[in-house]
N, C-alpha and C. Protein backbone atom coordinates (compact mmCIF):
# COMPACT_ATOMS: atom_id res chain seq x y z
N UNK A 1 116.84 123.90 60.43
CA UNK A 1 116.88 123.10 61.63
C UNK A 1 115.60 123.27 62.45
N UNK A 2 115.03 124.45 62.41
CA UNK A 2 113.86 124.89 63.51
C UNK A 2 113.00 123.98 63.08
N UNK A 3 112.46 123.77 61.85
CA UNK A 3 111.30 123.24 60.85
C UNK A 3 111.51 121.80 61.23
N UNK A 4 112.56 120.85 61.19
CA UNK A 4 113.00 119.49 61.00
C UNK A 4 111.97 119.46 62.93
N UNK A 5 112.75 120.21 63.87
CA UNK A 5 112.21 119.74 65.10
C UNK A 5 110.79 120.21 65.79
N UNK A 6 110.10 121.46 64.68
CA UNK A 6 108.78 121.59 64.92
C UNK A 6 107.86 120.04 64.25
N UNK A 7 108.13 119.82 63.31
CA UNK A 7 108.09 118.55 62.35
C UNK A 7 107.74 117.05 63.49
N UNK A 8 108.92 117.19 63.97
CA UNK A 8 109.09 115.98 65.07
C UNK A 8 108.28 116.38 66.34
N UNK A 9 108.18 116.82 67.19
CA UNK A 9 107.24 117.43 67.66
C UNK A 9 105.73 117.66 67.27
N UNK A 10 105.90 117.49 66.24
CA UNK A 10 103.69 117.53 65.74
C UNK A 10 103.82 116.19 65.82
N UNK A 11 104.69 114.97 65.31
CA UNK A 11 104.71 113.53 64.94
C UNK A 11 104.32 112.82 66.00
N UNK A 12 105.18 113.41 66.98
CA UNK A 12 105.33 112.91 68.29
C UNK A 12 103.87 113.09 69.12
N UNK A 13 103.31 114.07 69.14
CA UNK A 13 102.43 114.36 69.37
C UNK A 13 101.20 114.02 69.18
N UNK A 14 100.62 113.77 67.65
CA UNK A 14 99.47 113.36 67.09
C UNK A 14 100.40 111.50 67.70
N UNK A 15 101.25 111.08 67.43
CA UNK A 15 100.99 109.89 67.86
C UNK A 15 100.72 108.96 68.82
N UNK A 16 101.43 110.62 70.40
CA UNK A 16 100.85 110.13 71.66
C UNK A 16 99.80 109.78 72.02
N UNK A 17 98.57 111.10 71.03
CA UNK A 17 97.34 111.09 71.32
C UNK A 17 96.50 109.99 70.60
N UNK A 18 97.32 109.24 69.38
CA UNK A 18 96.79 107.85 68.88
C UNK A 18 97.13 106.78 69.81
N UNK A 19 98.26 106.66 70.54
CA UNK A 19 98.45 105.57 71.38
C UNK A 19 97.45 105.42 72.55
N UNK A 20 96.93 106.68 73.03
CA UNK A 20 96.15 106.77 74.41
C UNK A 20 94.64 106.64 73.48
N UNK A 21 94.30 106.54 72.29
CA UNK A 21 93.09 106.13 72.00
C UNK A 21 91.85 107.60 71.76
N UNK A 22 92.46 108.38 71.78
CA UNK A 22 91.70 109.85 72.26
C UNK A 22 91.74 110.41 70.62
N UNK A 23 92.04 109.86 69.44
CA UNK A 23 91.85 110.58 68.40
C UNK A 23 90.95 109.41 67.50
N UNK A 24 90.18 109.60 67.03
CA UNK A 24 89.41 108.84 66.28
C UNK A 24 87.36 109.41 65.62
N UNK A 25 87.16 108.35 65.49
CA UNK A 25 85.70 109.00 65.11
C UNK A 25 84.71 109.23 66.56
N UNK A 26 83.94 110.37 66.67
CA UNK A 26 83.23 111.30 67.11
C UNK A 26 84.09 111.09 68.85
N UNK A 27 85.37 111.35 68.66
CA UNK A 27 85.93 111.70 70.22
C UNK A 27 87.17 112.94 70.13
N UNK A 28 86.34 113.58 70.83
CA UNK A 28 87.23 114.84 70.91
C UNK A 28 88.49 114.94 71.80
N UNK A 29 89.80 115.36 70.87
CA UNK A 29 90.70 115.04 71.52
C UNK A 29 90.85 115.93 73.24
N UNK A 30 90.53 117.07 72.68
CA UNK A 30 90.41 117.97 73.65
C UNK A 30 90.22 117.38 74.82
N UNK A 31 88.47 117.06 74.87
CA UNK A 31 87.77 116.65 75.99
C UNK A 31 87.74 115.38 76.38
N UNK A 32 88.70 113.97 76.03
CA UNK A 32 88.92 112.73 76.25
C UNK A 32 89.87 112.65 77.08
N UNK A 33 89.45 111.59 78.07
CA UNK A 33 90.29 111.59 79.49
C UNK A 33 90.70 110.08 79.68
N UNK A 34 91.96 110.70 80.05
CA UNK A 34 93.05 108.60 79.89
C UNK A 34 92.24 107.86 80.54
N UNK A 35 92.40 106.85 80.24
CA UNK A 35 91.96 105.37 81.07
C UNK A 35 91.99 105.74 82.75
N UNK A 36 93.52 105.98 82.70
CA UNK A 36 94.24 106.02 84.13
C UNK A 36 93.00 107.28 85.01
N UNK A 37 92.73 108.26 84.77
CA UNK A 37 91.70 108.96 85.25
C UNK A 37 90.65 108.90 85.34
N UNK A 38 90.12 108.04 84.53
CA UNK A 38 88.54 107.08 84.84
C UNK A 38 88.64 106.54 85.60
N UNK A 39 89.44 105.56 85.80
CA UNK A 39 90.14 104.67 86.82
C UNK A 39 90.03 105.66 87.91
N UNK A 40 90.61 106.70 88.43
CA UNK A 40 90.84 107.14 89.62
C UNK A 40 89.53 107.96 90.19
N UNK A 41 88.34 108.52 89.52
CA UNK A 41 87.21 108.95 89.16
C UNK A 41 86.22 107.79 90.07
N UNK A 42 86.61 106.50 89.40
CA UNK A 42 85.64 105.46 89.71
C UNK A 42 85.91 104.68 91.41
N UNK A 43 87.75 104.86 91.43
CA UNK A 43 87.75 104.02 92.80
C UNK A 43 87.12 104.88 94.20
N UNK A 44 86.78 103.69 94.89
CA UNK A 44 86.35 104.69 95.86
C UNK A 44 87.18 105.19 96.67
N UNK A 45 87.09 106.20 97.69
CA UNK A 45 87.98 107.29 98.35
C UNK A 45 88.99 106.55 98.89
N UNK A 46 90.33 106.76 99.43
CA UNK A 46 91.54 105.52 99.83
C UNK A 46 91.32 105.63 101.54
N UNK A 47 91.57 104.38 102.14
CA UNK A 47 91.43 104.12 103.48
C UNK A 47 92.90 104.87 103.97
N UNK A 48 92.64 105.56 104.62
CA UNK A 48 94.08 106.35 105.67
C UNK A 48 94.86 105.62 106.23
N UNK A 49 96.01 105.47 106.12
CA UNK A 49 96.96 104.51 106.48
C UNK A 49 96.42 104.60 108.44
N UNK A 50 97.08 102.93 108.89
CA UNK A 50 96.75 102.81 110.11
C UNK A 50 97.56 103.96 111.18
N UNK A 51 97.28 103.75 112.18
CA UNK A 51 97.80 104.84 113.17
C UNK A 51 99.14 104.12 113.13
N UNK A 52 100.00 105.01 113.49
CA UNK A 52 101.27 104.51 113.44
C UNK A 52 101.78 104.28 115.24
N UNK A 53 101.92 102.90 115.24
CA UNK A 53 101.80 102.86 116.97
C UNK A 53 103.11 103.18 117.44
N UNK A 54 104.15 102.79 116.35
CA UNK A 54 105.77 102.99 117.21
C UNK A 54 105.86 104.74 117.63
N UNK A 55 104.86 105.77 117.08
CA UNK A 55 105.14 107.11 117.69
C UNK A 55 103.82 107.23 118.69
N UNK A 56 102.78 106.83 119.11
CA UNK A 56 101.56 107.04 120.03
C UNK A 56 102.13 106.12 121.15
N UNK A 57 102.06 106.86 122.56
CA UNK A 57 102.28 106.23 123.50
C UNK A 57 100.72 105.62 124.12
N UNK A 58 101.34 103.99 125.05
CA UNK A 58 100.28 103.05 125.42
C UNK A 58 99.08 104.00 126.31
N UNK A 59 98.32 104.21 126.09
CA UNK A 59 97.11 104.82 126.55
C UNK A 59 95.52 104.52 126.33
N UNK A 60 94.86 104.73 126.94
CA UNK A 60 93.48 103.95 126.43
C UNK A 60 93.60 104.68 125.28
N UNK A 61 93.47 106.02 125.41
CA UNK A 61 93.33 107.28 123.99
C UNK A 61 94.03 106.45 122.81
N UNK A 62 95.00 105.60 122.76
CA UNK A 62 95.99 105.13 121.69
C UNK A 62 95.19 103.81 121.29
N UNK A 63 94.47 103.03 122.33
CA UNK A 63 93.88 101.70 122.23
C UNK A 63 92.81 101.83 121.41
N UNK A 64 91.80 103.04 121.74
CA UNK A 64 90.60 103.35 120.95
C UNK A 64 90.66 103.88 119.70
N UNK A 65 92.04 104.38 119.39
CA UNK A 65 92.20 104.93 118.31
C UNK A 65 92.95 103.56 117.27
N UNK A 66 93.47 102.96 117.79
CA UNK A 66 93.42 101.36 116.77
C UNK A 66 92.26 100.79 116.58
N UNK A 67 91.25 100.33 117.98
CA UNK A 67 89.95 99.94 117.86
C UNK A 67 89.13 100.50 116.48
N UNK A 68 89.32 101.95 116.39
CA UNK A 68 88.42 102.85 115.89
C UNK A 68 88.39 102.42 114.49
N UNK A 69 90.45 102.42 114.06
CA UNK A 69 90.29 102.18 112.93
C UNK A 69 90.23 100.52 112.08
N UNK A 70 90.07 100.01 113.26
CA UNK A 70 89.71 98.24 112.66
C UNK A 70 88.40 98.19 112.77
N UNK A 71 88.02 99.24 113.27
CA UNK A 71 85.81 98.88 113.26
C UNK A 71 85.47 98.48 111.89
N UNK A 72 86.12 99.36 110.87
CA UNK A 72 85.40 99.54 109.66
C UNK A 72 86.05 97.68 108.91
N UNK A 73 87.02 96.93 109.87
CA UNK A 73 87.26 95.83 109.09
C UNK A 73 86.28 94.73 110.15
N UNK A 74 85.45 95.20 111.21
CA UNK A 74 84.81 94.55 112.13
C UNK A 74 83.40 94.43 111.21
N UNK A 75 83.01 95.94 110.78
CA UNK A 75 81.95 95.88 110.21
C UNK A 75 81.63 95.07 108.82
N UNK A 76 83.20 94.92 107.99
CA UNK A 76 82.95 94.15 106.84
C UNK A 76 82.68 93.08 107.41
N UNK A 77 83.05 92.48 108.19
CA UNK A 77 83.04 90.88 108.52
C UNK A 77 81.44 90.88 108.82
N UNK A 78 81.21 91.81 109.42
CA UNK A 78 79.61 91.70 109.69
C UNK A 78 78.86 91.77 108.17
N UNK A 79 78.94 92.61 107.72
CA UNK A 79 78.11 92.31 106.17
C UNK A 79 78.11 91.42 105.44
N UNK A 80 79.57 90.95 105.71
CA UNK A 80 79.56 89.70 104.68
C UNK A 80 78.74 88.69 105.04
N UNK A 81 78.33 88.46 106.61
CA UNK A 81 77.24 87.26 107.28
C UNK A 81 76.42 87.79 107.09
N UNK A 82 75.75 89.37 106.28
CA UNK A 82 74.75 89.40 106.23
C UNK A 82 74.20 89.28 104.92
N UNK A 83 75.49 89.60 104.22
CA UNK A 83 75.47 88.83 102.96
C UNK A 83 74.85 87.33 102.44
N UNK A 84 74.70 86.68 103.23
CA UNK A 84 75.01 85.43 103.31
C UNK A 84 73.00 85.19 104.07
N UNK A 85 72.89 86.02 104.82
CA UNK A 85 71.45 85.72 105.46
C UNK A 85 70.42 86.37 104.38
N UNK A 86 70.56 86.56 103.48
CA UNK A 86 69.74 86.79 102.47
C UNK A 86 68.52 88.45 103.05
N UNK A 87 67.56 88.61 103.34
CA UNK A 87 66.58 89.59 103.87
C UNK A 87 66.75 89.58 105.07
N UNK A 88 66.95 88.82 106.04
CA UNK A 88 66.88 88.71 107.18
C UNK A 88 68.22 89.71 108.00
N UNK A 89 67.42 90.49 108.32
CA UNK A 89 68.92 91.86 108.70
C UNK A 89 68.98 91.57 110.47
N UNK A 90 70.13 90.43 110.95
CA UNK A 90 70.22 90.68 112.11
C UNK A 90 71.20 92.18 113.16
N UNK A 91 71.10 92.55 113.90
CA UNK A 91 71.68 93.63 114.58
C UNK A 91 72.14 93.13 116.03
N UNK A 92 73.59 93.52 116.29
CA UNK A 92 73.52 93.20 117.98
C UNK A 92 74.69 93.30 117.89
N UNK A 93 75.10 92.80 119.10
CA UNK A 93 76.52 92.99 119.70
C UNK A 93 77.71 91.91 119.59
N UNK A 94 78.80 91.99 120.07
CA UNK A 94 79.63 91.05 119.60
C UNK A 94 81.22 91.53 120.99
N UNK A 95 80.54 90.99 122.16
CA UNK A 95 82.01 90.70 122.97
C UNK A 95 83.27 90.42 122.81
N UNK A 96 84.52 91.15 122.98
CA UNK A 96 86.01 90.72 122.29
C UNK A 96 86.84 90.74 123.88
N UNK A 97 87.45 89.25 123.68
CA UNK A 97 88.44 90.01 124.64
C UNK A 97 89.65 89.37 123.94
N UNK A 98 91.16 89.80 124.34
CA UNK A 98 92.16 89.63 123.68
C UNK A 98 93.39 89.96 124.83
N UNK A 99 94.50 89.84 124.52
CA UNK A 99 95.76 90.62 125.64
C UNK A 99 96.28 91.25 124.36
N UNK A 100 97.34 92.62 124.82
CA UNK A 100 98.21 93.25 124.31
C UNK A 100 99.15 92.74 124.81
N UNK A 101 99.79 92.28 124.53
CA UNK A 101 101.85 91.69 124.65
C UNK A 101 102.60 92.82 124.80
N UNK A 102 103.70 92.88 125.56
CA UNK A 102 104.90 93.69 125.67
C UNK A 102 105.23 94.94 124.60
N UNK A 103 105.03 94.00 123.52
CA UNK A 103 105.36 94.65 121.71
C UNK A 103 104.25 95.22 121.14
N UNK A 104 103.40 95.59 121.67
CA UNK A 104 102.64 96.01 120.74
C UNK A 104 101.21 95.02 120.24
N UNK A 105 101.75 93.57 120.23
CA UNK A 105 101.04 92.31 119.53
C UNK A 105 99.91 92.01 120.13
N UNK A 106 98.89 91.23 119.46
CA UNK A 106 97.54 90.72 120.04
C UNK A 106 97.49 89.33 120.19
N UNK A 107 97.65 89.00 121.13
CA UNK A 107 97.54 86.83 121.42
C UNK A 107 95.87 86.93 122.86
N UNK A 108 95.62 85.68 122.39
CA UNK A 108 94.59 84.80 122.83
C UNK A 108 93.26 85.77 122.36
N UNK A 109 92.93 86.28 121.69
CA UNK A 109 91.67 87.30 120.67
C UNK A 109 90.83 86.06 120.78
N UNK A 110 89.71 86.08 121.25
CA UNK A 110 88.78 85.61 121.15
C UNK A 110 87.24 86.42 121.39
N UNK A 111 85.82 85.48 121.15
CA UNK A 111 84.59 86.14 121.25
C UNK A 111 83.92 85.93 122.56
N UNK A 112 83.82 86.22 123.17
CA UNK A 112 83.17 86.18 124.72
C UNK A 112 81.95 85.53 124.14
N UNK A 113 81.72 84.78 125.09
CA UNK A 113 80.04 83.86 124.55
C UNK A 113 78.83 84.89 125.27
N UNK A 114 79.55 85.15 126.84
CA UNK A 114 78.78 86.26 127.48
C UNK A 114 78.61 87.48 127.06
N UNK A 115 77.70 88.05 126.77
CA UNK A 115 77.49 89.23 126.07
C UNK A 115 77.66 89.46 124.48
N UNK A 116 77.32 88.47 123.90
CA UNK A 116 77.69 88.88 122.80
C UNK A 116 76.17 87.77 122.24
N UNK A 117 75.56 88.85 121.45
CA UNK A 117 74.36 88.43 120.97
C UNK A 117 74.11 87.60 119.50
N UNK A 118 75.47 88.17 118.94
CA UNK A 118 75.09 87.64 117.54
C UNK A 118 76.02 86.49 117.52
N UNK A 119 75.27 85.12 117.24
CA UNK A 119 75.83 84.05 117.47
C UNK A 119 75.89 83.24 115.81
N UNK A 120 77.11 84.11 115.31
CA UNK A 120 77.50 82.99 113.86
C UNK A 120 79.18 82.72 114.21
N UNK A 121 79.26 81.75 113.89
CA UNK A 121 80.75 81.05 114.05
C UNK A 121 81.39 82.08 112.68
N UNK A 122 80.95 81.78 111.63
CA UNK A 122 81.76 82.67 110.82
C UNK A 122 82.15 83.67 111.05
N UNK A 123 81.12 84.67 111.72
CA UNK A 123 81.41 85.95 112.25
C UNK A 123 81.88 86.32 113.15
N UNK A 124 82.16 85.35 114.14
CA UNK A 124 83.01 85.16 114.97
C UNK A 124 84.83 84.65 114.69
N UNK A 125 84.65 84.00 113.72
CA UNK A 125 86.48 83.75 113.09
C UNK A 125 86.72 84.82 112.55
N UNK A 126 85.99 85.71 111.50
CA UNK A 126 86.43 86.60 110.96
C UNK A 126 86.46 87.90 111.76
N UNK A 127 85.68 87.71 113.07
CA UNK A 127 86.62 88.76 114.07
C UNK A 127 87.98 88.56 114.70
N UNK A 128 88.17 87.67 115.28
CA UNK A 128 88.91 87.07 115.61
C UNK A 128 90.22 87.19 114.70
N UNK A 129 89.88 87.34 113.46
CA UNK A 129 91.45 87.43 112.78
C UNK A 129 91.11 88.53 112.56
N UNK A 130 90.52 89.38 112.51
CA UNK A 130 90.68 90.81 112.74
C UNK A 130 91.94 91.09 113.29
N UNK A 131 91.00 91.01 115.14
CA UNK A 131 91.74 91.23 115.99
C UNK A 131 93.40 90.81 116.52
N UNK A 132 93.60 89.53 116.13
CA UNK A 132 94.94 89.16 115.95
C UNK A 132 95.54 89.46 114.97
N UNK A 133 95.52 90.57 113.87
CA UNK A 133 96.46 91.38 113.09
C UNK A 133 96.32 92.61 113.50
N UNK A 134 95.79 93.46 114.65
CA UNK A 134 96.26 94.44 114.84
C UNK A 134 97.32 94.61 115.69
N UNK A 135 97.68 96.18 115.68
CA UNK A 135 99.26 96.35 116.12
C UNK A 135 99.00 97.49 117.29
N UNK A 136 99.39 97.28 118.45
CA UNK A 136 99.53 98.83 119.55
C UNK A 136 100.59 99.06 119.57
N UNK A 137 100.52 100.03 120.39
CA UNK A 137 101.78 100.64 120.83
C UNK A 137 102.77 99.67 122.08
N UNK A 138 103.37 99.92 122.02
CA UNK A 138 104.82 98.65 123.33
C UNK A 138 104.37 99.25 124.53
N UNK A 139 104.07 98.20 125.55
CA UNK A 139 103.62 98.71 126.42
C UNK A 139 104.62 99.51 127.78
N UNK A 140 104.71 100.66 128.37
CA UNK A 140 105.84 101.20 128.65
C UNK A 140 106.51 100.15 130.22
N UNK A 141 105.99 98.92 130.50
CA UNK A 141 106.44 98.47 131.80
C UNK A 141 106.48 97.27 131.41
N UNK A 142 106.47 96.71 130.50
CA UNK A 142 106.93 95.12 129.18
C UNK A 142 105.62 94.24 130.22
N UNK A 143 104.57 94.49 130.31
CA UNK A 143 103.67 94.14 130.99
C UNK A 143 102.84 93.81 129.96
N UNK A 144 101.65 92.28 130.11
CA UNK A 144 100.63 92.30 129.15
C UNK A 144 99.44 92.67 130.11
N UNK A 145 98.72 93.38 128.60
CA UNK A 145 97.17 93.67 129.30
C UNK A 145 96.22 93.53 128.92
N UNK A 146 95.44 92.77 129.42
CA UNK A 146 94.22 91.88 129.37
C UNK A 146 93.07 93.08 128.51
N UNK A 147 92.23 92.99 127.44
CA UNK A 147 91.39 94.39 127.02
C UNK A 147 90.42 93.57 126.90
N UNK A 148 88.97 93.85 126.55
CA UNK A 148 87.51 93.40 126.88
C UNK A 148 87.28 94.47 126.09
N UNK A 149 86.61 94.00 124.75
CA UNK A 149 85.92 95.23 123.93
C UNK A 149 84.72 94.76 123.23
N UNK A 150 83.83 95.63 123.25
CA UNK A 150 82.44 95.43 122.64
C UNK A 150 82.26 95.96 121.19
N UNK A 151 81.51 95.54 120.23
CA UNK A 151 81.17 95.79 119.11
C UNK A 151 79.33 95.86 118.56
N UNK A 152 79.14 96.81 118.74
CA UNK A 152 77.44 97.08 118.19
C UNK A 152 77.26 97.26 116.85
N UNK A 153 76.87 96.05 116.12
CA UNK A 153 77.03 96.18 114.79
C UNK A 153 75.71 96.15 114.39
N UNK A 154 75.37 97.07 113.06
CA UNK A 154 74.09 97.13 112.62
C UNK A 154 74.50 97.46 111.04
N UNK A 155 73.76 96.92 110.29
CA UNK A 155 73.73 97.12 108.79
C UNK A 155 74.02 98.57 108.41
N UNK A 156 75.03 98.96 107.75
CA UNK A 156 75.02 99.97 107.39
C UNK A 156 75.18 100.46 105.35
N UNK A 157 75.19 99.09 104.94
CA UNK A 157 75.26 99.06 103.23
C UNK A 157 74.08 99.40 102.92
């Protein structure tokens, strides 16, 4: 009986390591690494889930810390227009104002024309829907509040 299931066990074995591709000419089974771990090797580092607003109470400290983490989707929108301008690397600023709602929600997000230097319509919608998918915290007096935020964007790829 011992022999029949050492038997099955080598079978099983040499055939796992044929299915994953790791036995063949000049690849060592030893030192060959699954697909799935190249894969994880190659992606780049994972974005940290967003702040979680239903436990952070309404505070500027809570506002800047959403701001903080939508910069890095402020800044794609910026590369991609710079994508698009070929050599020409513009830099500057970009005025936001928006309200926070009762819930947490973002309505009327728009680009201030005043103060805001970099003048592409594209880059201006794709802030704009930025900003109307982020989420705060509920505000503690069901009050909306008006926010005014600036963005200094400069090439960083």
């Amino acid at each position: 009986m011992k022999h029949s299931l050492m038997a099955v066990a080598v079978l099983l074995g040499s055939g796992l390591a044929f299915a994953q591709g790791s036995v063949g000419k000049g690849v060592d089974p030893d030192k060959a690494v699954p697909a799935q771990e190249q894969k994880k090797k190659a992606a780049p580092p994972a974005r940290p889930p967003p702040p979680n607003v239903a436990r952070l109470p309404f505070t500027p400290d809570s506002i800047r810390e959403v701001m903080n983490y939508h910069a890095r989707d402020i800044q794609d929108c910026y590369e991609e227009m710079l994508a698009t301008k070929g050599n020409k690397v513009e830099e500057g600023r970009i005025q936001t104002s928006f309200t926070i709602t009762p819930d947490g929600f973002v309505r009327n997000a728009k680009v201030v024309k005043q103060g805001t230097t970099l003048k592409n319509e594209r880059l201006h919608e794709c802030v704009v829907s930025v900003l109307s998918g982020m989420n705060f915290p509920s505000t503690p007096d069901g009050r909306e509040y008006p926010i005014e935020y600036p963005f200094n964007l400069k090439a960083i790829k």
